[in-house]
PDB file of N, CA and C in Angstrom:
ATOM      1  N   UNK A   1     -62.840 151.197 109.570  1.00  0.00           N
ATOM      2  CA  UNK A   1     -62.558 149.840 109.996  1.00  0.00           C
ATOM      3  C   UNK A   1     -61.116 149.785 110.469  1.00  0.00           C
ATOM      4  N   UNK A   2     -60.622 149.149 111.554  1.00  0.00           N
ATOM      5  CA  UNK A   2     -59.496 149.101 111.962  1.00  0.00           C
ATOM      6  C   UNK A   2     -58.900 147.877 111.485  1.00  0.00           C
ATOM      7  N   UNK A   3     -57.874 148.148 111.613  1.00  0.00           N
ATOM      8  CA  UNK A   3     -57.077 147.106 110.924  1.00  0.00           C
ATOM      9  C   UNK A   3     -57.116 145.906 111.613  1.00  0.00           C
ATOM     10  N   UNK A   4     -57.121 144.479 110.691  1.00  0.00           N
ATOM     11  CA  UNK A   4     -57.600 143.286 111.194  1.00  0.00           C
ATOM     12  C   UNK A   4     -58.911 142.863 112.047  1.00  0.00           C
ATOM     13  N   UNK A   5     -59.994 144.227 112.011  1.00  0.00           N
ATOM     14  CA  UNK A   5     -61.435 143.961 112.603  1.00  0.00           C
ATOM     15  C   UNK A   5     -62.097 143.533 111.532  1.00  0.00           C
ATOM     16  N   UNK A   6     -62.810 142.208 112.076  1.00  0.00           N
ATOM     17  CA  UNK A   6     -64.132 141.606 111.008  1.00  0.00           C
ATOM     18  C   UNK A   6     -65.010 142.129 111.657  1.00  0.00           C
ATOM     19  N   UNK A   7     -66.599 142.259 110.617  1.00  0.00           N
ATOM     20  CA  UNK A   7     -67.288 142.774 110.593  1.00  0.00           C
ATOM     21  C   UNK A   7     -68.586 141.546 109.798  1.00  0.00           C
ATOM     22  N   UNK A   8     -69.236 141.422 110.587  1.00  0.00           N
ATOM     23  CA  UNK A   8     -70.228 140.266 109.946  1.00  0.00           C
ATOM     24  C   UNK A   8     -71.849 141.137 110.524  1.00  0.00           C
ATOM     25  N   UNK A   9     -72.209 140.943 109.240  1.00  0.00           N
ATOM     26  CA  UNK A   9     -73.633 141.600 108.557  1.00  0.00           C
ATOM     27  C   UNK A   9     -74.643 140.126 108.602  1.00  0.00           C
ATOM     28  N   UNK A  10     -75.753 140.458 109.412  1.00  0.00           N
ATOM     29  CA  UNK A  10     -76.635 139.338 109.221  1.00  0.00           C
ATOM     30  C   UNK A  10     -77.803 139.938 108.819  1.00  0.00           C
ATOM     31  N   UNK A  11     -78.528 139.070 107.831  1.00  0.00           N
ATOM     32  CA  UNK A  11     -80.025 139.563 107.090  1.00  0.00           C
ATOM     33  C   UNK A  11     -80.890 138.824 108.095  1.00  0.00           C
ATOM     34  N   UNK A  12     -82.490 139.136 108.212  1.00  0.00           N
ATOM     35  CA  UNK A  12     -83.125 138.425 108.280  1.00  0.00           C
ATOM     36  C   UNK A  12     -83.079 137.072 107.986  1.00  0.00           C
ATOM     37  N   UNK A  13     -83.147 136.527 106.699  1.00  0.00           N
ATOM     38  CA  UNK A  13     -83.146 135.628 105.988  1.00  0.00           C
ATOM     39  C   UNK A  13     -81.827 134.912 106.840  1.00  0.00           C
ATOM     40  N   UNK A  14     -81.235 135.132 107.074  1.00  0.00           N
ATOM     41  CA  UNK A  14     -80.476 134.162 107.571  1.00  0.00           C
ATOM     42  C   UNK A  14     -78.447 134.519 106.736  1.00  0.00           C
ATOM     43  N   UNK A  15     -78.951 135.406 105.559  1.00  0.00           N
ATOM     44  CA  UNK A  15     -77.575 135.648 104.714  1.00  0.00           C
ATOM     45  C   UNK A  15     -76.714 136.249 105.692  1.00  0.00           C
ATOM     46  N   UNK A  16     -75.017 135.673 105.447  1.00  0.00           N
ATOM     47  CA  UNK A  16     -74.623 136.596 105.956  1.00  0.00           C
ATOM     48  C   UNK A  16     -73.388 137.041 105.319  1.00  0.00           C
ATOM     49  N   UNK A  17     -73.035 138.351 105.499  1.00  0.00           N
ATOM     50  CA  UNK A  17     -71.671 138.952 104.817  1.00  0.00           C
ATOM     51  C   UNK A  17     -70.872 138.870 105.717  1.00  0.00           C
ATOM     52  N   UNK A  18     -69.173 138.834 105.435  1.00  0.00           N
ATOM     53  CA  UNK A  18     -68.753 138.407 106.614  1.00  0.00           C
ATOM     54  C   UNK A  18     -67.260 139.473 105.936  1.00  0.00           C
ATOM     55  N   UNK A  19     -66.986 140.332 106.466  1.00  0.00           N
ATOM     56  CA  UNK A  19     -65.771 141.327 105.936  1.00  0.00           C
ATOM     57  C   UNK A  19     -64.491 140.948 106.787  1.00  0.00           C
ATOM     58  N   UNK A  20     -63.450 140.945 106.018  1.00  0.00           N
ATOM     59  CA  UNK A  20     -62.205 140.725 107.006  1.00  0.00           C
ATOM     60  C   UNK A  20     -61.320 141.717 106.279  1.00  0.00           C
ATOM     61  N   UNK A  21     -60.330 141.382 106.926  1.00  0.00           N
ATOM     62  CA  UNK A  21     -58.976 142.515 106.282  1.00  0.00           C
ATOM     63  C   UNK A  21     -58.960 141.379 104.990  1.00  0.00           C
ATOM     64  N   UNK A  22     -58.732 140.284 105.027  1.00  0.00           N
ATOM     65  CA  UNK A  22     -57.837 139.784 103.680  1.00  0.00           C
ATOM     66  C   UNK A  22     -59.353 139.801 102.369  1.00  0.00           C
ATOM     67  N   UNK A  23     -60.530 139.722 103.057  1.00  0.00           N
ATOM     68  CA  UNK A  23     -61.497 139.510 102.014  1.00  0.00           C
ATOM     69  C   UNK A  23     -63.161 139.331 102.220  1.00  0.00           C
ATOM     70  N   UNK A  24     -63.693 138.977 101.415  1.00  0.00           N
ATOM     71  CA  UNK A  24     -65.338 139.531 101.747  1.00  0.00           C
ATOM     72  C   UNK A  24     -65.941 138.079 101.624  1.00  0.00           C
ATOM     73  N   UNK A  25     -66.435 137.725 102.131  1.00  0.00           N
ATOM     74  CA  UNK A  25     -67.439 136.362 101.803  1.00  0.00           C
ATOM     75  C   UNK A  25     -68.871 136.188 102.245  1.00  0.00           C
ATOM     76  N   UNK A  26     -69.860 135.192 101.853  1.00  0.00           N
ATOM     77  CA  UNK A  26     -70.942 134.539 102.057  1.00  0.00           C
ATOM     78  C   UNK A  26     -71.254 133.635 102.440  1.00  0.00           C
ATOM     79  N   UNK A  27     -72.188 134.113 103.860  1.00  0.00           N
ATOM     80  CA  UNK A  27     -72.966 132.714 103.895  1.00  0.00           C
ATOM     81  C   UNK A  27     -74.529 132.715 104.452  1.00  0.00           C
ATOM     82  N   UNK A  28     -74.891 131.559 104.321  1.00  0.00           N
ATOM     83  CA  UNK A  28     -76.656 131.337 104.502  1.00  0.00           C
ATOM     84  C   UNK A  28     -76.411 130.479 105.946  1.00  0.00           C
ATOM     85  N   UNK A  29     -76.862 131.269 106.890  1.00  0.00           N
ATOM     86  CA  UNK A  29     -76.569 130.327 107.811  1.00  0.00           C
ATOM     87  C   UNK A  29     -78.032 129.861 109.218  1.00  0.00           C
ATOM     88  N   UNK A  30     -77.575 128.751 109.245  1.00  0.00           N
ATOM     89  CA  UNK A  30     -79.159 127.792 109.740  1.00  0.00           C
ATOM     90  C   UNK A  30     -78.760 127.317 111.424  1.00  0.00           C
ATOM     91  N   UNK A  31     -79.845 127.951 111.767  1.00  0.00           N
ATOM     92  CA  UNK A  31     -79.738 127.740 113.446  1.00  0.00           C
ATOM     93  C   UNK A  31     -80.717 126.545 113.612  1.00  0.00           C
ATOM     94  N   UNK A  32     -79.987 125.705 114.442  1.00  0.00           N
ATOM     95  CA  UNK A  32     -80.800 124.747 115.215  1.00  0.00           C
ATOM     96  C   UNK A  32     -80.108 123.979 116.691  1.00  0.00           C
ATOM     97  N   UNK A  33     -81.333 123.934 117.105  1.00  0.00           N
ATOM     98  CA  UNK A  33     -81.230 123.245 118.641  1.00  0.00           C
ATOM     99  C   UNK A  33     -81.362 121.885 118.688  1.00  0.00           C
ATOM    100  N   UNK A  34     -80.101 120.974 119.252  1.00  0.00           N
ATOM    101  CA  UNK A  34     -81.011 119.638 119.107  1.00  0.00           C
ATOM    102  C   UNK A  34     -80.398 119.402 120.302  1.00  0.00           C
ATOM    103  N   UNK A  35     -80.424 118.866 121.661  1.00  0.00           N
ATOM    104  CA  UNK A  35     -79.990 117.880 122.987  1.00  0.00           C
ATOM    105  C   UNK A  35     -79.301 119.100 123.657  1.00  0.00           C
ATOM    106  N   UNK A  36     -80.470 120.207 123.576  1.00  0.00           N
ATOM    107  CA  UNK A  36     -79.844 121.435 124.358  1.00  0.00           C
ATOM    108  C   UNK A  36     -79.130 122.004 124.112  1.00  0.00           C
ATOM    109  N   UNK A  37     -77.783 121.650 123.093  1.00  0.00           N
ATOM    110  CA  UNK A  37     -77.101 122.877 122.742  1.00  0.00           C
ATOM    111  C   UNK A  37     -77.473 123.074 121.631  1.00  0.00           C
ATOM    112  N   UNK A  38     -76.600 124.233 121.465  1.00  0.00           N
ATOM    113  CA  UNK A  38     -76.875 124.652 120.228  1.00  0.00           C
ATOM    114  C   UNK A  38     -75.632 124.398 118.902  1.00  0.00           C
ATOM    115  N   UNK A  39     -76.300 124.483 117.646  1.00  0.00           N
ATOM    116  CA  UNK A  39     -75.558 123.718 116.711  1.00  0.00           C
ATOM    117  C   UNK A  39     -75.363 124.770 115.642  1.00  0.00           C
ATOM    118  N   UNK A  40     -74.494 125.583 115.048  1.00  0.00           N
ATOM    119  CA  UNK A  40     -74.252 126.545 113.885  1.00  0.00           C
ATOM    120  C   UNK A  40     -73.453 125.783 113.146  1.00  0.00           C
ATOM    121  N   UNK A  41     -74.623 125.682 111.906  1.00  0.00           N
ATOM    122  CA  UNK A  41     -74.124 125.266 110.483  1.00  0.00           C
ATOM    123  C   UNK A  41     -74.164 126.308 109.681  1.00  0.00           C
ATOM    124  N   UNK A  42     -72.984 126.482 108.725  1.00  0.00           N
ATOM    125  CA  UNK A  42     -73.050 127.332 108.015  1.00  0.00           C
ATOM    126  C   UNK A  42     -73.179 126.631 106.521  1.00  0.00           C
ATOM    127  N   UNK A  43     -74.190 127.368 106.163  1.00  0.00           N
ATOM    128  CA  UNK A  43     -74.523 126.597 104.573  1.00  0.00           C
ATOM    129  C   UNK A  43     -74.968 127.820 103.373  1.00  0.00           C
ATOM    130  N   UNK A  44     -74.285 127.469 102.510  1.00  0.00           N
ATOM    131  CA  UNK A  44     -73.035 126.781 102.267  1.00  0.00           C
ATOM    132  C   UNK A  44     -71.773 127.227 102.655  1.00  0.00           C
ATOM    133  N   UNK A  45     -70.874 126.860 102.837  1.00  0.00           N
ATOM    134  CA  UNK A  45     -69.503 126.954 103.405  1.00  0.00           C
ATOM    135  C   UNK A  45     -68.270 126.505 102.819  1.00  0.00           C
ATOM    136  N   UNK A  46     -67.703 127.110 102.879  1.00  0.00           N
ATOM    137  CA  UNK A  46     -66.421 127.235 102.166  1.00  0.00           C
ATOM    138  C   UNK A  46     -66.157 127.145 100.344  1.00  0.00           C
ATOM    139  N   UNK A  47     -67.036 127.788 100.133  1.00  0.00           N
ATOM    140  CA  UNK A  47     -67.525 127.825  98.564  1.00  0.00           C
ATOM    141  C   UNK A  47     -66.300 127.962  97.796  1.00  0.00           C
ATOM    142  N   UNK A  48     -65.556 129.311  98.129  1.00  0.00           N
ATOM    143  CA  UNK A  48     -64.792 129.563  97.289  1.00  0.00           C
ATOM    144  C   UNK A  48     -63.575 129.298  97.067  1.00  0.00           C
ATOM    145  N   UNK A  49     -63.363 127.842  98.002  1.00  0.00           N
ATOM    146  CA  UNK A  49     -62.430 127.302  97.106  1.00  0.00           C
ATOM    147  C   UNK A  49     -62.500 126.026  97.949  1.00  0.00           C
ATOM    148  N   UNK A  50     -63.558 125.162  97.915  1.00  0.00           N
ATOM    149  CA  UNK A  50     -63.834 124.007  98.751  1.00  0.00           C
ATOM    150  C   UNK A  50     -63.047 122.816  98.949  1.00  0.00           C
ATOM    151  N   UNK A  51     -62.821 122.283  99.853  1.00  0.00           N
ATOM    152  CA  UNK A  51     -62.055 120.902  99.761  1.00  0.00           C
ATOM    153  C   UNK A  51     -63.079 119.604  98.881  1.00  0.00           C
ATOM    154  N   UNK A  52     -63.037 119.531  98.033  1.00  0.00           N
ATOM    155  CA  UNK A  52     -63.958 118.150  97.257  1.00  0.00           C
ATOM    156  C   UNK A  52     -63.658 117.078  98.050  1.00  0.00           C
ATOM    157  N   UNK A  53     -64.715 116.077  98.243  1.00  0.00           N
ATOM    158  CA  UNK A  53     -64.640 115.348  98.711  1.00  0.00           C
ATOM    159  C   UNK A  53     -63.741 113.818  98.262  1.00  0.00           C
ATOM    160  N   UNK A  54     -63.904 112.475  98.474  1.00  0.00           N
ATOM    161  CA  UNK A  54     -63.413 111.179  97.790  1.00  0.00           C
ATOM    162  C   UNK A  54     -64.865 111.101  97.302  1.00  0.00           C
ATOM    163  N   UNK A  55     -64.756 110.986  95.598  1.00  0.00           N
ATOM    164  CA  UNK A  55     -66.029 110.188  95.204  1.00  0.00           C
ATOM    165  C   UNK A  55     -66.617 108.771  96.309  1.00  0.00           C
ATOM    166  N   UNK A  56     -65.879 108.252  97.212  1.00  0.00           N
ATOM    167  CA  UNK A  56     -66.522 107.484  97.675  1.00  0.00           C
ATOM    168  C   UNK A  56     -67.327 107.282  98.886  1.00  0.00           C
ATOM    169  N   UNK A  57     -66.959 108.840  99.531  1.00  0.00           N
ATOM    170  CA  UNK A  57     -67.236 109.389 100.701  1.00  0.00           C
ATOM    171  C   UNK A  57     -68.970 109.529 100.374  1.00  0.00           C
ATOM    172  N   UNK A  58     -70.035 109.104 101.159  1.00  0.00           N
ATOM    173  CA  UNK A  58     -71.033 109.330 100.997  1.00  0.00           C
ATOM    174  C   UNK A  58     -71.205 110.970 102.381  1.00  0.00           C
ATOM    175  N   UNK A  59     -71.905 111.743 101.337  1.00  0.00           N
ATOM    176  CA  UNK A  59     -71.982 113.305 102.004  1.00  0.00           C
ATOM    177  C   UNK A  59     -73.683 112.994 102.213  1.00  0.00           C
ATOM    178  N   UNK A  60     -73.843 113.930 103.542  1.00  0.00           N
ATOM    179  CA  UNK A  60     -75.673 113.713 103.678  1.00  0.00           C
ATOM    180  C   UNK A  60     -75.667 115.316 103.797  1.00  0.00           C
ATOM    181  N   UNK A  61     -76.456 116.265 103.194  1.00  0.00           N
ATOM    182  CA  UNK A  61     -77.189 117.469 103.131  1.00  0.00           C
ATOM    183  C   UNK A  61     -75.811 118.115 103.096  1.00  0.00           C
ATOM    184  N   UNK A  62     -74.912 117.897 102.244  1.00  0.00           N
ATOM    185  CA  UNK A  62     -73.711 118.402 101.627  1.00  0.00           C
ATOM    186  C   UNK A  62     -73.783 118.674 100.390  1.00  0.00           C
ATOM    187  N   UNK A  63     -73.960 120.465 100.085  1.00  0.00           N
ATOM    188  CA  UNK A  63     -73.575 120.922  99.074  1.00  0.00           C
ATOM    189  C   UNK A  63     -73.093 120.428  97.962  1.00  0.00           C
ATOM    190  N   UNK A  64     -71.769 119.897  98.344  1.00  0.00           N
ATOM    191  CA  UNK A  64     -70.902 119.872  97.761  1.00  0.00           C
ATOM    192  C   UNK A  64     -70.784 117.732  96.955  1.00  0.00           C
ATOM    193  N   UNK A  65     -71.813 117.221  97.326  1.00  0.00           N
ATOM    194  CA  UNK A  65     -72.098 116.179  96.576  1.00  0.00           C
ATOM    195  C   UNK A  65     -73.173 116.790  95.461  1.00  0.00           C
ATOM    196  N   UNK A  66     -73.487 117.740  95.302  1.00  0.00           N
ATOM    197  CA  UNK A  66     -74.257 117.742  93.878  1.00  0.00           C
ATOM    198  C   UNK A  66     -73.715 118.995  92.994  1.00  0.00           C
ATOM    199  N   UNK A  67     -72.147 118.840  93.063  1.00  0.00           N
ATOM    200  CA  UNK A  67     -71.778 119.708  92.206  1.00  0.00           C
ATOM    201  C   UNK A  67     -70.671 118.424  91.276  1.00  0.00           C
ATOM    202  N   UNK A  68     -71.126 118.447  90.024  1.00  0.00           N
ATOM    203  CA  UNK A  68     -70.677 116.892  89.070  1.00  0.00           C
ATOM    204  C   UNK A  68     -68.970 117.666  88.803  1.00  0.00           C
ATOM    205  N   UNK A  69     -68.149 116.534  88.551  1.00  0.00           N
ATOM    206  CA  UNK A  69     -66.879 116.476  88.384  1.00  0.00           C
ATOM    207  C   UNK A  69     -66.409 117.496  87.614  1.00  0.00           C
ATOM    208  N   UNK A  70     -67.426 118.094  86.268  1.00  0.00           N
ATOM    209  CA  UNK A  70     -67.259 118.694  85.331  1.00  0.00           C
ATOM    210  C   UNK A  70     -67.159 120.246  86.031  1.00  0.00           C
ATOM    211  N   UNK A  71     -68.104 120.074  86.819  1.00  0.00           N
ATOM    212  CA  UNK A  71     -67.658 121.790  87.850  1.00  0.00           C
ATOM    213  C   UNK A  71     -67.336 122.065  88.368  1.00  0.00           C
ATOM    214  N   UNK A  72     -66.619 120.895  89.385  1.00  0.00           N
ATOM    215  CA  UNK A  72     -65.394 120.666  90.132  1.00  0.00           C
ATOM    216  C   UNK A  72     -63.985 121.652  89.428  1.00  0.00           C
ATOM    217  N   UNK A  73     -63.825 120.521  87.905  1.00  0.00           N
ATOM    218  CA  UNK A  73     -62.768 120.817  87.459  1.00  0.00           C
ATOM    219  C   UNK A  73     -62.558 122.439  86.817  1.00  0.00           C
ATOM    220  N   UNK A  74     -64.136 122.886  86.883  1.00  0.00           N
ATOM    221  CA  UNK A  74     -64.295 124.184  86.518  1.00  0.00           C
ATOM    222  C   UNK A  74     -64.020 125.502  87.388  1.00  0.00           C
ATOM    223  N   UNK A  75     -64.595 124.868  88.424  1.00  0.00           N
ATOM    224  CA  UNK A  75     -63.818 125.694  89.713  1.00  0.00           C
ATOM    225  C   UNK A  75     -63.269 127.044  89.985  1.00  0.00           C
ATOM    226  N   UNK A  76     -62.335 126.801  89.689  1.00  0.00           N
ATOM    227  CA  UNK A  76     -61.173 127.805  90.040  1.00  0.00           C
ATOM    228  C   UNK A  76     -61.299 128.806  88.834  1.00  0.00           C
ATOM    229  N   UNK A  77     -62.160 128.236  87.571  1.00  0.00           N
ATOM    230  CA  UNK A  77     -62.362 129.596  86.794  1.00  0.00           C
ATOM    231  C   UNK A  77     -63.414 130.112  86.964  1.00  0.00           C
ATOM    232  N   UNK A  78     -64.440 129.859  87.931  1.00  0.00           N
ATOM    233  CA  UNK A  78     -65.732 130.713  88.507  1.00  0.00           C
ATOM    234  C   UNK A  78     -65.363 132.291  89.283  1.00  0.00           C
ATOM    235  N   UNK A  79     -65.893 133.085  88.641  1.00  0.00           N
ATOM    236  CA  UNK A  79     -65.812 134.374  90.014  1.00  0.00           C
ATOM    237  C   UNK A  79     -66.965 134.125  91.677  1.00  0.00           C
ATOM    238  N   UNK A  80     -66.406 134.748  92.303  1.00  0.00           N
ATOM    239  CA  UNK A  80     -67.185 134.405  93.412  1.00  0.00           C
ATOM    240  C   UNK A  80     -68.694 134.429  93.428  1.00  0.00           C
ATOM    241  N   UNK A  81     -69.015 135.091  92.599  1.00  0.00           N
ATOM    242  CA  UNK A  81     -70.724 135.363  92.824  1.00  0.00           C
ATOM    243  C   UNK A  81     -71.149 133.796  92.000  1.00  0.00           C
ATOM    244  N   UNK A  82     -70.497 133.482  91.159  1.00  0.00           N
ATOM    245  CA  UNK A  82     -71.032 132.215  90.325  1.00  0.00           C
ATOM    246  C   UNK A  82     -70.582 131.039  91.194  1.00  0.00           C
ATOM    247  N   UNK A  83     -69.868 131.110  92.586  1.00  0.00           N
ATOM    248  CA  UNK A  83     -69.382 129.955  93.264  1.00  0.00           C
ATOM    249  C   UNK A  83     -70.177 129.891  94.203  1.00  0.00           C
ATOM    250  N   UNK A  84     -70.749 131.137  94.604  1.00  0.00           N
ATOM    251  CA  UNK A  84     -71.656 131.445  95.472  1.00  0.00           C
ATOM    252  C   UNK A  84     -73.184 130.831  95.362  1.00  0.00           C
ATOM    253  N   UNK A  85     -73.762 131.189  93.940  1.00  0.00           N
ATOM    254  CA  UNK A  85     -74.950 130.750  93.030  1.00  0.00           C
ATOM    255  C   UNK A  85     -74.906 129.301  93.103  1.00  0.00           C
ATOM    256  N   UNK A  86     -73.765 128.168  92.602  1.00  0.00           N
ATOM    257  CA  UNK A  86     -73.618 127.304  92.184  1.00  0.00           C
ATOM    258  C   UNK A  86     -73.806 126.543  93.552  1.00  0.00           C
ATOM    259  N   UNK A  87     -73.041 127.212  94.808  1.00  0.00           N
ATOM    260  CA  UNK A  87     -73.266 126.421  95.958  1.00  0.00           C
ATOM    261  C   UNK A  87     -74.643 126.490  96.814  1.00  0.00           C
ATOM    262  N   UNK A  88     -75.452 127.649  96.913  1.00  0.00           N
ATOM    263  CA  UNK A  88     -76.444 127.895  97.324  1.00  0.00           C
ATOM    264  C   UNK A  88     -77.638 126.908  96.162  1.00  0.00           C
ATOM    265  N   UNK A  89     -77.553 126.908  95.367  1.00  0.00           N
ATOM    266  CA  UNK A  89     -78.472 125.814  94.738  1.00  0.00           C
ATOM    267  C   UNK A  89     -78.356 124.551  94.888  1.00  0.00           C
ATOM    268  N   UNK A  90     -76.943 124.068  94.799  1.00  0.00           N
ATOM    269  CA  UNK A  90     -76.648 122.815  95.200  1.00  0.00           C
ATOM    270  C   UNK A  90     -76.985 122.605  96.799  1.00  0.00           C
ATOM    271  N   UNK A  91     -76.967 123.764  97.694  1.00  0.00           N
ATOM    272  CA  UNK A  91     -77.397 123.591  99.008  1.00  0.00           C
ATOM    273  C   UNK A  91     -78.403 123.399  99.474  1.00  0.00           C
ATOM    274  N   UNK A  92     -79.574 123.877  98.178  1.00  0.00           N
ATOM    275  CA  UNK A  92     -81.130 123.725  98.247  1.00  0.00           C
ATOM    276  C   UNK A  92     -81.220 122.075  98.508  1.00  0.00           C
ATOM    277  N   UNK A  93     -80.767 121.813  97.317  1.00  0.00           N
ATOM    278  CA  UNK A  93     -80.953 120.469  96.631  1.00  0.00           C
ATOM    279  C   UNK A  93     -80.394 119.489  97.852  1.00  0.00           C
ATOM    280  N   UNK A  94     -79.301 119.690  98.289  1.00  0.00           N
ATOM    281  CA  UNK A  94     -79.159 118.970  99.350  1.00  0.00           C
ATOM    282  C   UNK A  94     -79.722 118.896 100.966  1.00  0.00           C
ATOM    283  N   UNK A  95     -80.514 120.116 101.022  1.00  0.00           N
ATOM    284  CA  UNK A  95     -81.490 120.362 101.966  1.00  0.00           C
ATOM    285  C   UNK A  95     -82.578 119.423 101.951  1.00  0.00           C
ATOM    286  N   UNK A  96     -82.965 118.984 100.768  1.00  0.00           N
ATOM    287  CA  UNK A  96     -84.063 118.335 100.273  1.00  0.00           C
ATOM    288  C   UNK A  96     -83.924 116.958 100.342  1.00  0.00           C
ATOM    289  N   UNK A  97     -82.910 116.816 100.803  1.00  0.00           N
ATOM    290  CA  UNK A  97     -82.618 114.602 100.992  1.00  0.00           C
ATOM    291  C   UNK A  97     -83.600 114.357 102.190  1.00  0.00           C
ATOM    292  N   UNK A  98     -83.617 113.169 101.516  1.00  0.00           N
ATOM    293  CA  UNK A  98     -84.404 112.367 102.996  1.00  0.00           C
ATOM    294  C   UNK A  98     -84.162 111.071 102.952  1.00  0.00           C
ATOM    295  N   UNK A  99     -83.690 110.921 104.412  1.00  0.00           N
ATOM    296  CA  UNK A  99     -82.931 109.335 104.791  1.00  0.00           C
ATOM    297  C   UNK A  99     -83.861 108.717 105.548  1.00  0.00           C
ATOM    298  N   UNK A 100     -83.577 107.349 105.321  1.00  0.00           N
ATOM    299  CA  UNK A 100     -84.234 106.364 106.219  1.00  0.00           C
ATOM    300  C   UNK A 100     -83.677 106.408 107.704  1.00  0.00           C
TER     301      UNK A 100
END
């Protein structure tokens, strides 16, 4: 690997590894087309060390509204694979809303 080349690994499934010089990360990422272009969401995203939102901010198919205050504040003592776990479930769960 040369220095400062990323290197991004995609699964079937959609996982992807994403290698850089400073570090290694994850993501699940979901293709869709809507008004002709195209739209890359990456879900979940920015896990490992997320901006939390304002409790008053209403989030729609955001991760990161179904992770409770208590694991918020827990955070920063998770290793990556448990930030990883914690966000990909919460990403299910927020996959699963349905709005009027």
């Amino acid at each position: 690997m040369t220095k400062g080349t990323t290197i991004v690994m995609t699964h079937p499934s959609g996982s992807r590894i994403i290698m850089t010089p400073t570090g290694l990360s994850f993501e699940n990422v979901q293709l869709s087309l809507e008004d002709n272009s195209q739209e890359l969401l990456l879900k979940p995203n920015n896990y490992l060390s997320p901006e939390w939102p304002d409790e008053n901010k209403k989030l729609v198919h955001d991760w990161r509204a179904y992770i409770s205050a208590d694991l918020r504040q827990m955070w920063d003592g998770f290793c990556a694979t448990q930030k990883r776990a914690l966000a990909e479930n919460a990403q299910t769960i927020a996959d699963g809303e349905e709005w009027d």
